[in-house]
C-alpha atoms as a PDB file:
ATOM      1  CA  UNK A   1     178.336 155.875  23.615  1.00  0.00           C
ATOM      2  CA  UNK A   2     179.676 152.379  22.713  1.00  0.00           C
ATOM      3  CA  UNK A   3     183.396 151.823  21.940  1.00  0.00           C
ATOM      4  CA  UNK A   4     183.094 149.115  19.196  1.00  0.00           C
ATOM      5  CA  UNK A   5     184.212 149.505  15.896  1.00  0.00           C
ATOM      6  CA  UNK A   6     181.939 152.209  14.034  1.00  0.00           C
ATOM      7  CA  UNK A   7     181.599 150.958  10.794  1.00  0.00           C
ATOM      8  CA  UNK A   8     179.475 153.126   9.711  1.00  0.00           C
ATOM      9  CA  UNK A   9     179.762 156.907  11.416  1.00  0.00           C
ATOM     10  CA  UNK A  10     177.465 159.470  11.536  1.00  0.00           C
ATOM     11  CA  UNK A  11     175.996 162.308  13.526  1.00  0.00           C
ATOM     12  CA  UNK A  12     179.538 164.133  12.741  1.00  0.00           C
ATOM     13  CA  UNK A  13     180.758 167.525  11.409  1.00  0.00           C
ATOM     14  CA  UNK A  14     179.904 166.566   8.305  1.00  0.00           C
ATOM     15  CA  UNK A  15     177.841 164.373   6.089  1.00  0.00           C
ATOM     16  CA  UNK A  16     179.724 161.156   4.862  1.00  0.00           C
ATOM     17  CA  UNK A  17     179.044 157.659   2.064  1.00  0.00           C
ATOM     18  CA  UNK A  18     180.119 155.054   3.337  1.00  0.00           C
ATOM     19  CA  UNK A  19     179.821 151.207   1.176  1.00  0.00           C
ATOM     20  CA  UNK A  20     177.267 149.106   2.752  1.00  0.00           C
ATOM     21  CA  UNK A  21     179.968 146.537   4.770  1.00  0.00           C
ATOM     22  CA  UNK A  22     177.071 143.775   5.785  1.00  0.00           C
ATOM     23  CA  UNK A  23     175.145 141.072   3.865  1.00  0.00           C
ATOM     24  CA  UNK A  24     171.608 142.095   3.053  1.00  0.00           C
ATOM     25  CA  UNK A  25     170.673 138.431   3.106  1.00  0.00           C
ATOM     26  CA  UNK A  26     172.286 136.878   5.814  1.00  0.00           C
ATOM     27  CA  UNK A  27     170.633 133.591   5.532  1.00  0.00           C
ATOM     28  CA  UNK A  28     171.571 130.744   2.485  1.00  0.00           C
ATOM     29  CA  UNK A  29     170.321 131.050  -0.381  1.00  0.00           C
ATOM     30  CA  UNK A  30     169.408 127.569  -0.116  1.00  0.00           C
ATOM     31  CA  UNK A  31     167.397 127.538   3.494  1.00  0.00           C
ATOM     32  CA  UNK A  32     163.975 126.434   3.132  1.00  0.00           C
ATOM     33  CA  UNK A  33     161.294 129.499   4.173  1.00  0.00           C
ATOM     34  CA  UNK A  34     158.842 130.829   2.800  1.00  0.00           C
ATOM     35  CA  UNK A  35     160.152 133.557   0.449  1.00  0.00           C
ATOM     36  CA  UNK A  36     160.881 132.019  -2.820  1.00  0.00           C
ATOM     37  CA  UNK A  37     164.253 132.144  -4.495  1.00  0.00           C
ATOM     38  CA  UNK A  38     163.776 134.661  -7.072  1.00  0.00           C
ATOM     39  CA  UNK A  39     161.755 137.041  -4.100  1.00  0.00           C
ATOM     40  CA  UNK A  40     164.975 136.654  -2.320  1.00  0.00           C
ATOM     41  CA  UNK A  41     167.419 137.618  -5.009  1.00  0.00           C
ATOM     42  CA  UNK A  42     164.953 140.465  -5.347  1.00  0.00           C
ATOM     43  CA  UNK A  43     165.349 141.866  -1.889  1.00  0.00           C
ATOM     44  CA  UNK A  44     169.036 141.412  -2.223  1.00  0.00           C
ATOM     45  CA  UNK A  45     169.103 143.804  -5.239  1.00  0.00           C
ATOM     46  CA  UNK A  46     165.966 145.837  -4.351  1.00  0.00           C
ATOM     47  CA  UNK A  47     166.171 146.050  -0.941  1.00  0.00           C
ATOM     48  CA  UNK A  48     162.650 145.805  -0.561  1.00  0.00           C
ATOM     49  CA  UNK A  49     159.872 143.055  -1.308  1.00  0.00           C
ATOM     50  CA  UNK A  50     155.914 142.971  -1.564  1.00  0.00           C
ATOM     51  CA  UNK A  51     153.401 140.708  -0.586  1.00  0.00           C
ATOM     52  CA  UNK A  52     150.238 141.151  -2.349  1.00  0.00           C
ATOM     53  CA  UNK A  53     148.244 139.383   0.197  1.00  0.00           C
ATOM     54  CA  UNK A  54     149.974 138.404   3.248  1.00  0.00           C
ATOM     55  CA  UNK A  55     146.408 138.563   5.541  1.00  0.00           C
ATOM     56  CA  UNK A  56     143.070 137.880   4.640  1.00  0.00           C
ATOM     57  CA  UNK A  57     140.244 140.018   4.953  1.00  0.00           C
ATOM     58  CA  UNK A  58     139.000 138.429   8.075  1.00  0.00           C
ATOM     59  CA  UNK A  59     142.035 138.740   9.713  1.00  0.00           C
ATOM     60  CA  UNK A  60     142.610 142.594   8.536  1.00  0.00           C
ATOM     61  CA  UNK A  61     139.091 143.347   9.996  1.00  0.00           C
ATOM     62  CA  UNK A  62     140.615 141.557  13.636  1.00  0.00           C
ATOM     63  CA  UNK A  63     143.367 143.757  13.293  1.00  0.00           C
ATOM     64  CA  UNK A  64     141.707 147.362  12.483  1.00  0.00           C
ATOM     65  CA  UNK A  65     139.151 146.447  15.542  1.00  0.00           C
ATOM     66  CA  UNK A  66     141.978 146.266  17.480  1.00  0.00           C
ATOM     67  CA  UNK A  67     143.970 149.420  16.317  1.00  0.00           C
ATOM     68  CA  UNK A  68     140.515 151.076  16.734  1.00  0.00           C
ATOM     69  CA  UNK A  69     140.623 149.646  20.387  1.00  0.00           C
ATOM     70  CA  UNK A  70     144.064 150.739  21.584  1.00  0.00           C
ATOM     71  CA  UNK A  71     143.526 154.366  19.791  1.00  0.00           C
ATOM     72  CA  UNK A  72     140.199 155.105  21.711  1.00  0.00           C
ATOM     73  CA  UNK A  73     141.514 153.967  24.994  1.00  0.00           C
ATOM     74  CA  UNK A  74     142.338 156.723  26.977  1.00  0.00           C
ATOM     75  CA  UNK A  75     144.645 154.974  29.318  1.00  0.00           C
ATOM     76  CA  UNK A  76     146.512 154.267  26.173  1.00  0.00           C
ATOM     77  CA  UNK A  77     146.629 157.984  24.650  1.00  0.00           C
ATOM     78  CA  UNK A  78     148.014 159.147  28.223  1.00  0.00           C
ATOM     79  CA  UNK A  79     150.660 156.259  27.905  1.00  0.00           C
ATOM     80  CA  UNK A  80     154.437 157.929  26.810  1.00  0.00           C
ATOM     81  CA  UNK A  81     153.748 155.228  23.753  1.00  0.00           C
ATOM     82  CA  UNK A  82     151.358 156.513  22.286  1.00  0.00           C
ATOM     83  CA  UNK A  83     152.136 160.018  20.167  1.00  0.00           C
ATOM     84  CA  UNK A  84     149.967 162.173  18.776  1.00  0.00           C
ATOM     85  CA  UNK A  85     149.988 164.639  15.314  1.00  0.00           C
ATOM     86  CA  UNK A  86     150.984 167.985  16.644  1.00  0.00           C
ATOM     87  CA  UNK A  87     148.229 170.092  14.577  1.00  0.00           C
ATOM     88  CA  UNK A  88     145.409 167.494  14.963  1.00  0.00           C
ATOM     89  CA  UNK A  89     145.845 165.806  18.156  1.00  0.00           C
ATOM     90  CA  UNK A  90     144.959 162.572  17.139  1.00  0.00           C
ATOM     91  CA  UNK A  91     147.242 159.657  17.814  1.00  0.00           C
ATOM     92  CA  UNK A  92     149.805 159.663  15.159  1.00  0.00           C
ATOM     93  CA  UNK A  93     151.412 156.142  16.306  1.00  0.00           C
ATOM     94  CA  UNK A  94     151.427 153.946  18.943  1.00  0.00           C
ATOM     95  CA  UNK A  95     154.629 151.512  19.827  1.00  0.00           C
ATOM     96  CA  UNK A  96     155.637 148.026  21.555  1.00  0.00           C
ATOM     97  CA  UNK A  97     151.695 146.957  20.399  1.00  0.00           C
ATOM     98  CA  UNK A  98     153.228 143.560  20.608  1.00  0.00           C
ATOM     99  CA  UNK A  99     153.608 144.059  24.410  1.00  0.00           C
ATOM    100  CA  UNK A 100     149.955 145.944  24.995  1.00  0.00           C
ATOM    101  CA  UNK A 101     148.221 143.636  22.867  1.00  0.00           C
ATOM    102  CA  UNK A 102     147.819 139.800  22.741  1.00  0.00           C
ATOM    103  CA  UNK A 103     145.867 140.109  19.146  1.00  0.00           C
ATOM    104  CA  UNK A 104     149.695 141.812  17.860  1.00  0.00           C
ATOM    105  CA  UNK A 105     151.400 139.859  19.651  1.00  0.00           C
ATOM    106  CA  UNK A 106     149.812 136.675  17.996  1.00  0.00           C
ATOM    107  CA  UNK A 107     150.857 138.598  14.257  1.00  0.00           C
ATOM    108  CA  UNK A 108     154.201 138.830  15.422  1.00  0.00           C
ATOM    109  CA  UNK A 109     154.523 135.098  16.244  1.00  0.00           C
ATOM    110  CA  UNK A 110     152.625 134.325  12.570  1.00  0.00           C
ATOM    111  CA  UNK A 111     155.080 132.198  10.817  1.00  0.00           C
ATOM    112  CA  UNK A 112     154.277 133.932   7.654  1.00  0.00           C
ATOM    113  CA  UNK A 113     155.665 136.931   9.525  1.00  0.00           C
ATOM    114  CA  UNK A 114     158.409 135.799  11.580  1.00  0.00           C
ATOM    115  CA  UNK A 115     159.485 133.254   9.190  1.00  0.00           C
ATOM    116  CA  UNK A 116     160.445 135.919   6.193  1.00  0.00           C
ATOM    117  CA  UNK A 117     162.624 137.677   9.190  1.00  0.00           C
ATOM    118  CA  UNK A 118     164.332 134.549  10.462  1.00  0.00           C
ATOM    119  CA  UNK A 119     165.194 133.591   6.313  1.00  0.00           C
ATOM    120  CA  UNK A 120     166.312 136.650   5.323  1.00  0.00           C
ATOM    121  CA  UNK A 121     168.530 137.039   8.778  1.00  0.00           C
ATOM    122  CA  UNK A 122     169.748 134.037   8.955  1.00  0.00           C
ATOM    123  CA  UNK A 123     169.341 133.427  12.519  1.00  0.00           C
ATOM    124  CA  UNK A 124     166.728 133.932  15.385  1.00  0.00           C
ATOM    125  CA  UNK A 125     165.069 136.969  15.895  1.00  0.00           C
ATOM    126  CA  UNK A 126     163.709 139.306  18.495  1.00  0.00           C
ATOM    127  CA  UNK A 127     161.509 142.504  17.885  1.00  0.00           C
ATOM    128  CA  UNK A 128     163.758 145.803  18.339  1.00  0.00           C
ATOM    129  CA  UNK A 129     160.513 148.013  17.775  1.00  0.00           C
ATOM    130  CA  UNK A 130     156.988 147.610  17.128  1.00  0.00           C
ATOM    131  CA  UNK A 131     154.302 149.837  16.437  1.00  0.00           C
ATOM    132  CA  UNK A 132     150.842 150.906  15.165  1.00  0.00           C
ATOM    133  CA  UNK A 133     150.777 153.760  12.514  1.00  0.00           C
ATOM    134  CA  UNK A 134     147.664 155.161  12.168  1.00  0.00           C
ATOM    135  CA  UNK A 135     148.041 158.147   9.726  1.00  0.00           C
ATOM    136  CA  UNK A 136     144.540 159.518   9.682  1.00  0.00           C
ATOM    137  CA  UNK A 137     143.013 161.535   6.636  1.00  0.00           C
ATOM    138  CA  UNK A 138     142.811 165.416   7.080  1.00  0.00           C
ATOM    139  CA  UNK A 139     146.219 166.454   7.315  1.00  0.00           C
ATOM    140  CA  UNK A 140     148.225 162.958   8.929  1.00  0.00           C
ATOM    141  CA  UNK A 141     152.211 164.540   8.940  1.00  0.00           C
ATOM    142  CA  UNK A 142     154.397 162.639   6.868  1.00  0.00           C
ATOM    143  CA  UNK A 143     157.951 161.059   7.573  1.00  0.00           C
ATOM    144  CA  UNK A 144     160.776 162.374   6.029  1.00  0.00           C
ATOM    145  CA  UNK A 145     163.229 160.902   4.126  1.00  0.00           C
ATOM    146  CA  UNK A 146     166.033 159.023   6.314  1.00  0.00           C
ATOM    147  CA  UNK A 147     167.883 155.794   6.734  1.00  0.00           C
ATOM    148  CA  UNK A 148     166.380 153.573   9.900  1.00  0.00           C
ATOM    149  CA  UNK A 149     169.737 151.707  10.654  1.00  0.00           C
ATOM    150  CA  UNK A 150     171.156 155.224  10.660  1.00  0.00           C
ATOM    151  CA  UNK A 151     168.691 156.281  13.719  1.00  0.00           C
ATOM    152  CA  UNK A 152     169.030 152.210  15.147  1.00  0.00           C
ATOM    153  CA  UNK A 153     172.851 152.524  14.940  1.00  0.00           C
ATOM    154  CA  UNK A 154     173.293 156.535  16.121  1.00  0.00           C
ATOM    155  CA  UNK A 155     170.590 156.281  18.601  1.00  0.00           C
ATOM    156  CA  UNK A 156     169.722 152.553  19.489  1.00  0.00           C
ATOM    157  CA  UNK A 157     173.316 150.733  19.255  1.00  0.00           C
ATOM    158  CA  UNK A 158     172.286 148.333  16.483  1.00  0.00           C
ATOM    159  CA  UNK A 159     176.299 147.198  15.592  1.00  0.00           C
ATOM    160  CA  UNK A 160     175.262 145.834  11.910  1.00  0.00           C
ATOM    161  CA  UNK A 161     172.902 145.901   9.297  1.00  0.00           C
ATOM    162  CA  UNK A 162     171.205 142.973  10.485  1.00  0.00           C
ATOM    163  CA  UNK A 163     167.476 144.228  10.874  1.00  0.00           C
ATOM    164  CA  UNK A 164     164.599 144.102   8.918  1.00  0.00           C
ATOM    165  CA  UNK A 165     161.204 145.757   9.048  1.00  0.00           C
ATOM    166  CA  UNK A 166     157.520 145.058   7.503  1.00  0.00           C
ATOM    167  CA  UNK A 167     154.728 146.973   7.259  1.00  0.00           C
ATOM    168  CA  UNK A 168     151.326 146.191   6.889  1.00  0.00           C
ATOM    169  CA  UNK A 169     148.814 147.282   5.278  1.00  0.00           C
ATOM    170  CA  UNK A 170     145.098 147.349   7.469  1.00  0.00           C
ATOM    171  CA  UNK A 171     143.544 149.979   5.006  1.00  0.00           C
ATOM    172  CA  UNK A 172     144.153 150.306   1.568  1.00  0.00           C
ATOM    173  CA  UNK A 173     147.494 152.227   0.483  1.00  0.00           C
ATOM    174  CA  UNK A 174     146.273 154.699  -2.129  1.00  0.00           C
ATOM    175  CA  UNK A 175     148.754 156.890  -4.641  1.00  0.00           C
ATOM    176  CA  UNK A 176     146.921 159.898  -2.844  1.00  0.00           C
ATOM    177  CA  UNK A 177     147.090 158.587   0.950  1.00  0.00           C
ATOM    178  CA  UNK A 178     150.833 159.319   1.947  1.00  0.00           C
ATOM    179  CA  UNK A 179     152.511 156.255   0.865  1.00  0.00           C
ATOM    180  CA  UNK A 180     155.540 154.955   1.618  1.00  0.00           C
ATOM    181  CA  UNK A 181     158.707 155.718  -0.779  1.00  0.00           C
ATOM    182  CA  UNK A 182     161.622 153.601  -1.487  1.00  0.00           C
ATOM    183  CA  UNK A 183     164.469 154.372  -3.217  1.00  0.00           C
ATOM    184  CA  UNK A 184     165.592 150.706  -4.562  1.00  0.00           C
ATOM    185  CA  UNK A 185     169.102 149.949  -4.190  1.00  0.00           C
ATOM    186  CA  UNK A 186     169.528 152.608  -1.523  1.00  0.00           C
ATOM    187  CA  UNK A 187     170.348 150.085   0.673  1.00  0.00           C
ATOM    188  CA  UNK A 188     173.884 149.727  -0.284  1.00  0.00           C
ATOM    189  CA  UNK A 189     175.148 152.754   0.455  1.00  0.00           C
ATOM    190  CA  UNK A 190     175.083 154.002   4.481  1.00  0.00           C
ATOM    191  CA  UNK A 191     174.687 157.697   4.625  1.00  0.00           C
ATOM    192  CA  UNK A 192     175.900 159.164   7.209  1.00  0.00           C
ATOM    193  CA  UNK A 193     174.353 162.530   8.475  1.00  0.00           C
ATOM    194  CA  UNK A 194     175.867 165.627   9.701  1.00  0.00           C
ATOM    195  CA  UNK A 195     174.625 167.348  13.379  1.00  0.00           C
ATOM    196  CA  UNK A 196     175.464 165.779  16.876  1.00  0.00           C
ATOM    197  CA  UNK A 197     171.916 164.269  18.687  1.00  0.00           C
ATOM    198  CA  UNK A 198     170.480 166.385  21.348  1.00  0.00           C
ATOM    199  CA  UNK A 199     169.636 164.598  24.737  1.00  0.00           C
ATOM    200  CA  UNK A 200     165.967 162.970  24.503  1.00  0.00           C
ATOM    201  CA  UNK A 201     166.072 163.475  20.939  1.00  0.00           C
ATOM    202  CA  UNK A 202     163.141 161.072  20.221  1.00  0.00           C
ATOM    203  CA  UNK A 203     161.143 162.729  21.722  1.00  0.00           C
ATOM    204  CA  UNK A 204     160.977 165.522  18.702  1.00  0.00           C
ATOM    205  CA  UNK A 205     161.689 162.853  16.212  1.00  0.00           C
ATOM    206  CA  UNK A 206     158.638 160.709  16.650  1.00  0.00           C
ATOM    207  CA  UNK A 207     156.407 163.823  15.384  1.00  0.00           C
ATOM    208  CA  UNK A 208     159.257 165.291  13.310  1.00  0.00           C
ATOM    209  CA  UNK A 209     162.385 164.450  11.936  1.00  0.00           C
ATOM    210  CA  UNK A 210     165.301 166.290  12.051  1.00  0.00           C
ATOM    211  CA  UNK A 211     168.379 164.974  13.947  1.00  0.00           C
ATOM    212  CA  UNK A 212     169.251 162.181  11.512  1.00  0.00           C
ATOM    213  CA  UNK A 213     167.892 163.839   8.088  1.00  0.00           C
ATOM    214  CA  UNK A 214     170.058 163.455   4.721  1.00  0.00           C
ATOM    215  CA  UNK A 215     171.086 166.645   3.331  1.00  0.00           C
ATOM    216  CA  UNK A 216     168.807 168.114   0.152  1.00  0.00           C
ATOM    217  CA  UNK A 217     172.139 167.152  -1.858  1.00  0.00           C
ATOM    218  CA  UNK A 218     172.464 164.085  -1.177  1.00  0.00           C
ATOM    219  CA  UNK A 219     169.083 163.009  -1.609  1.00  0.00           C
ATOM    220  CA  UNK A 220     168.574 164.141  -4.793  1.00  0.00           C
ATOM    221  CA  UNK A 221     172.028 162.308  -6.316  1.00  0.00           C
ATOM    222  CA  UNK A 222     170.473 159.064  -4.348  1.00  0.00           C
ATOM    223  CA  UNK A 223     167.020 159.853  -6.049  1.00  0.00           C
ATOM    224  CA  UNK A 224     168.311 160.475  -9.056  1.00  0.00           C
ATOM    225  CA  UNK A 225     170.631 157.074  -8.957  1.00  0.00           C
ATOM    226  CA  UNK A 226     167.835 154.700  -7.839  1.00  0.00           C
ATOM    227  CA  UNK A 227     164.259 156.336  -8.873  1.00  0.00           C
ATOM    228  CA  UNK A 228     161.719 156.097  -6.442  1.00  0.00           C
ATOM    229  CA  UNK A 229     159.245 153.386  -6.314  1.00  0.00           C
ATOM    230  CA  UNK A 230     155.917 154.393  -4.453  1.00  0.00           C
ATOM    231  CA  UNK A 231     154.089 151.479  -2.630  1.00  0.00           C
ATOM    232  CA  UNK A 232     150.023 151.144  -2.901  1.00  0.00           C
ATOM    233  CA  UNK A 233     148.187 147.812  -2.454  1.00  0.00           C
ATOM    234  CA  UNK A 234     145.184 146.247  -0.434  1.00  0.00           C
ATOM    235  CA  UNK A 235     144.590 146.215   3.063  1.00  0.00           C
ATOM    236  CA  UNK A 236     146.325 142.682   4.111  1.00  0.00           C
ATOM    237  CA  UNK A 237     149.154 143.464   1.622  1.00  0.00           C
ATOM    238  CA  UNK A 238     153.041 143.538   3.327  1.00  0.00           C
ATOM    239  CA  UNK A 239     156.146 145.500   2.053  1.00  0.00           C
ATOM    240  CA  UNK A 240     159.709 143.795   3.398  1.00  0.00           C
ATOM    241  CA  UNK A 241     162.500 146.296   4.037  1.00  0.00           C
ATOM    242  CA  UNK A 242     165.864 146.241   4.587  1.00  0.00           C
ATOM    243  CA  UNK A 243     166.865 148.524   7.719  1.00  0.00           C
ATOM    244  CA  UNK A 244     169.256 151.006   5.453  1.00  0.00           C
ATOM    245  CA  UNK A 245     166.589 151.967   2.753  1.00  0.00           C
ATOM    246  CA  UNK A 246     166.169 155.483   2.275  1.00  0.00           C
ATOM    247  CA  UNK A 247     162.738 155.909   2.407  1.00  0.00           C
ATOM    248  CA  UNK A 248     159.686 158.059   3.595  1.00  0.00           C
ATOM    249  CA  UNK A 249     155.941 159.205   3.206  1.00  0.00           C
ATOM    250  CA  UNK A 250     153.985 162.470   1.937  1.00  0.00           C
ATOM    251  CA  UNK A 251     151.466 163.564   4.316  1.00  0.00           C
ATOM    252  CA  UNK A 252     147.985 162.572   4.368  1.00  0.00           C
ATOM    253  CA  UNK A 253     145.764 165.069   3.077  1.00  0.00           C
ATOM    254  CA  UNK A 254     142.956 163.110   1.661  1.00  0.00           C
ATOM    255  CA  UNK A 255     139.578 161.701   3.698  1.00  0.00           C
ATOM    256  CA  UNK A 256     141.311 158.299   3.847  1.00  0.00           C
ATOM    257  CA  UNK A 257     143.224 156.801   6.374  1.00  0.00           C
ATOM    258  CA  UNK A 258     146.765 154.839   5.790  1.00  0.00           C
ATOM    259  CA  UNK A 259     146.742 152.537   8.809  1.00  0.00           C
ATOM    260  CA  UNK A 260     149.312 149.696   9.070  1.00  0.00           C
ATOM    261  CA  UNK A 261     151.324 148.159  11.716  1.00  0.00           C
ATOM    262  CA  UNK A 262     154.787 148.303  11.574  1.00  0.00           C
ATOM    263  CA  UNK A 263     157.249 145.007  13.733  1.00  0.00           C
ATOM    264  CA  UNK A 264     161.069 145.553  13.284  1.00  0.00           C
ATOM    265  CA  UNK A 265     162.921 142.117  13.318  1.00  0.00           C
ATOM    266  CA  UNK A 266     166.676 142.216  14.583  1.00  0.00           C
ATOM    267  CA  UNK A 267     168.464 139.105  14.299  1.00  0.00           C
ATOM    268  CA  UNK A 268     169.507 137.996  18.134  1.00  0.00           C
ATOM    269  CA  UNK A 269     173.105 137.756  16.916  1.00  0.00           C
ATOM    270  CA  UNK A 270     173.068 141.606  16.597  1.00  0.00           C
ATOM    271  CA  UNK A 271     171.706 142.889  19.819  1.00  0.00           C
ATOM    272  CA  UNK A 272     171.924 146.694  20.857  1.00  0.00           C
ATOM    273  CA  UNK A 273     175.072 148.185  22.447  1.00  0.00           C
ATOM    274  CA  UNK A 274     175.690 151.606  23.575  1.00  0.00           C
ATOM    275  CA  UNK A 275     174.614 154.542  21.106  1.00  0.00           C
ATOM    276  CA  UNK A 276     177.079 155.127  18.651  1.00  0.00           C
ATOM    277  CA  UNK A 277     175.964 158.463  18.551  1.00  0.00           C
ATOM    278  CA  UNK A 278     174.144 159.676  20.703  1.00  0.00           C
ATOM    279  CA  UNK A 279     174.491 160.495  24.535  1.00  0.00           C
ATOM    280  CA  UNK A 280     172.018 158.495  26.233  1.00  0.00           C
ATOM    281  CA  UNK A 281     169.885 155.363  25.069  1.00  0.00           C
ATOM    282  CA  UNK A 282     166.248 155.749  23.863  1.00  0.00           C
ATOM    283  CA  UNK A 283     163.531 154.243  25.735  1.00  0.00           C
ATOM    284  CA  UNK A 284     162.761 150.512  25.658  1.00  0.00           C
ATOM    285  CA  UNK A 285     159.659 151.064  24.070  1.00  0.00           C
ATOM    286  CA  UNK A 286     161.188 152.306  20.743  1.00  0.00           C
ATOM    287  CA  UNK A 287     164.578 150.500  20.549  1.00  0.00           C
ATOM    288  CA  UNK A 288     163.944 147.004  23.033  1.00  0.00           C
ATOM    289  CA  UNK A 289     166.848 145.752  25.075  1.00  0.00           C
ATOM    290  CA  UNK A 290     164.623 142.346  25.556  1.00  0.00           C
ATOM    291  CA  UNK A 291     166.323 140.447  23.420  1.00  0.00           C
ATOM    292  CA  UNK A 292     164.413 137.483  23.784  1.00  0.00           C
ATOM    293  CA  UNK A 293     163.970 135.558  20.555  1.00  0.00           C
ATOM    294  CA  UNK A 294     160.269 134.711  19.318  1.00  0.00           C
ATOM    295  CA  UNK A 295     159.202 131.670  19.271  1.00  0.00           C
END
C-alpha cells in the first residue's frame, strides 16, 4: 500500500462521505477542444456528457467486425483478458483491446476521442484501462452499482480524481438491454466503502462485484438526492464520465446485445502509486503502469 496522503479512504471498518477534494474539469474553461462550452459546464455539474453521434455507421460496422473477431478467437478466450459470464460462458469482456488490436488502437488515438480526455483533464493522457464489453442477450450479468475511482484509488493507486472514461456504443442501447445508470451529481461526493480487499480480488470482481460495493443505505439517500438518468442511444453514440460517478447496469435479459467499448483516460500528471487499499497491485491489463501518453 502507498504512503501518500489518502484523501479519500476507503476499504475501512466502516463506510464513510467524504467532499469531492479535486476539480472535475481540470482543463480552462477557455482551451480550445472540441467539447463546446456549455457541454463542458454540463459535465462539471452532471458529471456525465452524451454524444449523439460520435462514429458513423461505417465506422461502427469496422468496429463490431472486430469485437466479433477478438470474441471468436480462441487464443483470445484462453487469454487471462478475456472473462467470461459465469452462467453462460460466453465472453463477458475483454480488456487492454487497445494493445491486441490495431483497429482499437486507431479509436483510441481518434482526436474526437482523445481530444475530449486531454480538454476535460487538462493535460496529456495515457489509457489506465481499456476494454471490450460485450453483454450478450439471454441473461448478460449486470454491474452493480459502485464508484470507479473508488476501485482505481483502493485497488489501482490512482492519487486524484483525475480520470475519465467513455463508452461507446457499437449496438444500439435500448431501455430493455441493461443500460448504463448514472446518478448525476454523484460525482461530488467520494464514498467510501466498508470491508478490507482480499488478495487477487479482481479476479471475483470482473464477473461480480462485491469488495468495493456501497451499502443499500447509502445508495438509496444518493438515489434519492440525484435521480437516476438511464442512457439509450444509437450504435456510434458516446457517454463521457467522470471517474467518481456512481453508476451501473441491469442485466441483459432480452435477445439483444449491448456491445460497446469502454477506454479509461488518466491524465499523465496522475499516474498510479501503490494501492491505497489493497495488498497487492492488479494486473497491468486492468489498471496500466505504461504511462506513456498518446499521441
Amino acid at each position: 500500500m502507498t504512503t501518500l496522503t489518502d484523501l479519500y479512504p476507503t476499504r475501512g471498518t466502516t463506510e464513510v462521505s467524504v467532499p469531492r477534494q479535486d476539480p472535475v474539469v481540470w482543463g480552462s474553461p477557455d482551451a480550445p477542444g472540441p467539447i463546446p462550452a456549455a457541454a463542458l459546464h454540463s459535465y462539471e455539474r452532471d458529471g456525465f456528457l452524451t454524444v449523439d453521434q460520435l462514429i458513423g455507421d461505417d465506422e461502427v460496422a469496422v468496429y463490431r467486425r472486430e469485437l466479433e473477431r477478438l470474441v471468436t478467437d480462441p487464443e483470445i478466450r484462453a487469454d487471462e483478458r478475456s472473462i467470461v459470464e459465469p452462467r453462460s460462458k460466453e465472453i463477458r469482456s475483454v480488456f487492454e483491446v487497445h494493445k491486441l488490436s490495431q483497429v482499437f488502437a486507431a479509436l483510441v488515438r481518434d482526436e474526437r476521442v482523445v481530444g475530449r480526455a486531454r480538454q476535460i483533464l487538462g493535460s496529456d493522457v495515457y489509457v489506465h484501462q481499456s476494454r471490450i464489453n460485450v453483454k450478450p442477450g439471454f441473461g448478460a450479468g449486470g454491474f452493480y452499482w459502485h464508484s470507479d475511482f473508488e476501485t482505481w484509488h483502493a485497488e489501482d493507486g490512482l492519487p486524484n480524481m483525475r480520470t475519465v472514461s467513455v463508452s461507446i456504443a457499437l449496438t444500439e442501447n435500448l431501455d430493455t438491454n441493461g443500460g448504463l445508470m448514472i446518478m448525476p451529481g454523484s460525482h461530488r461526493t467520494f464514498l467510501g466503502c466498508a470491508g478490507a480487499t482480499p488478495k487477487d480480488n479482481y479476479k471475483q470482481s470482473l464477473q461480480m462485484q462485491d469488495a468495493g460495493t456501497p451499502s443499500d443505505e447509502a445508495l438509496t439517500s444518493m438515489a434519492d438526492a440525484h435521480g437516476i438518468r438511464l442512457f439509450t442511444g444509437r450504435a456510434g453514440s458516446a457517454t463521457w464520465f467522470d471517474c467518481n460517478c456512481m453508476h451501473g447496469s441491469g442485466d441483459n435479459i432480452t435477445p439483444y446485445p449491448r456491445s460497446n467499448v469502454f477506454i479509461v483516460f488518466n491524465s499523465v500528471e496522475n499516474t498510479a502509486v501503490e494501492p491505497f487499499a489493497a495488498p497487492i497491485r492488479r494486473p497491468e491489463f486492468i489498471g496500466a503502469r505504461d504511462f506513456t501518453p498518446v499521441r
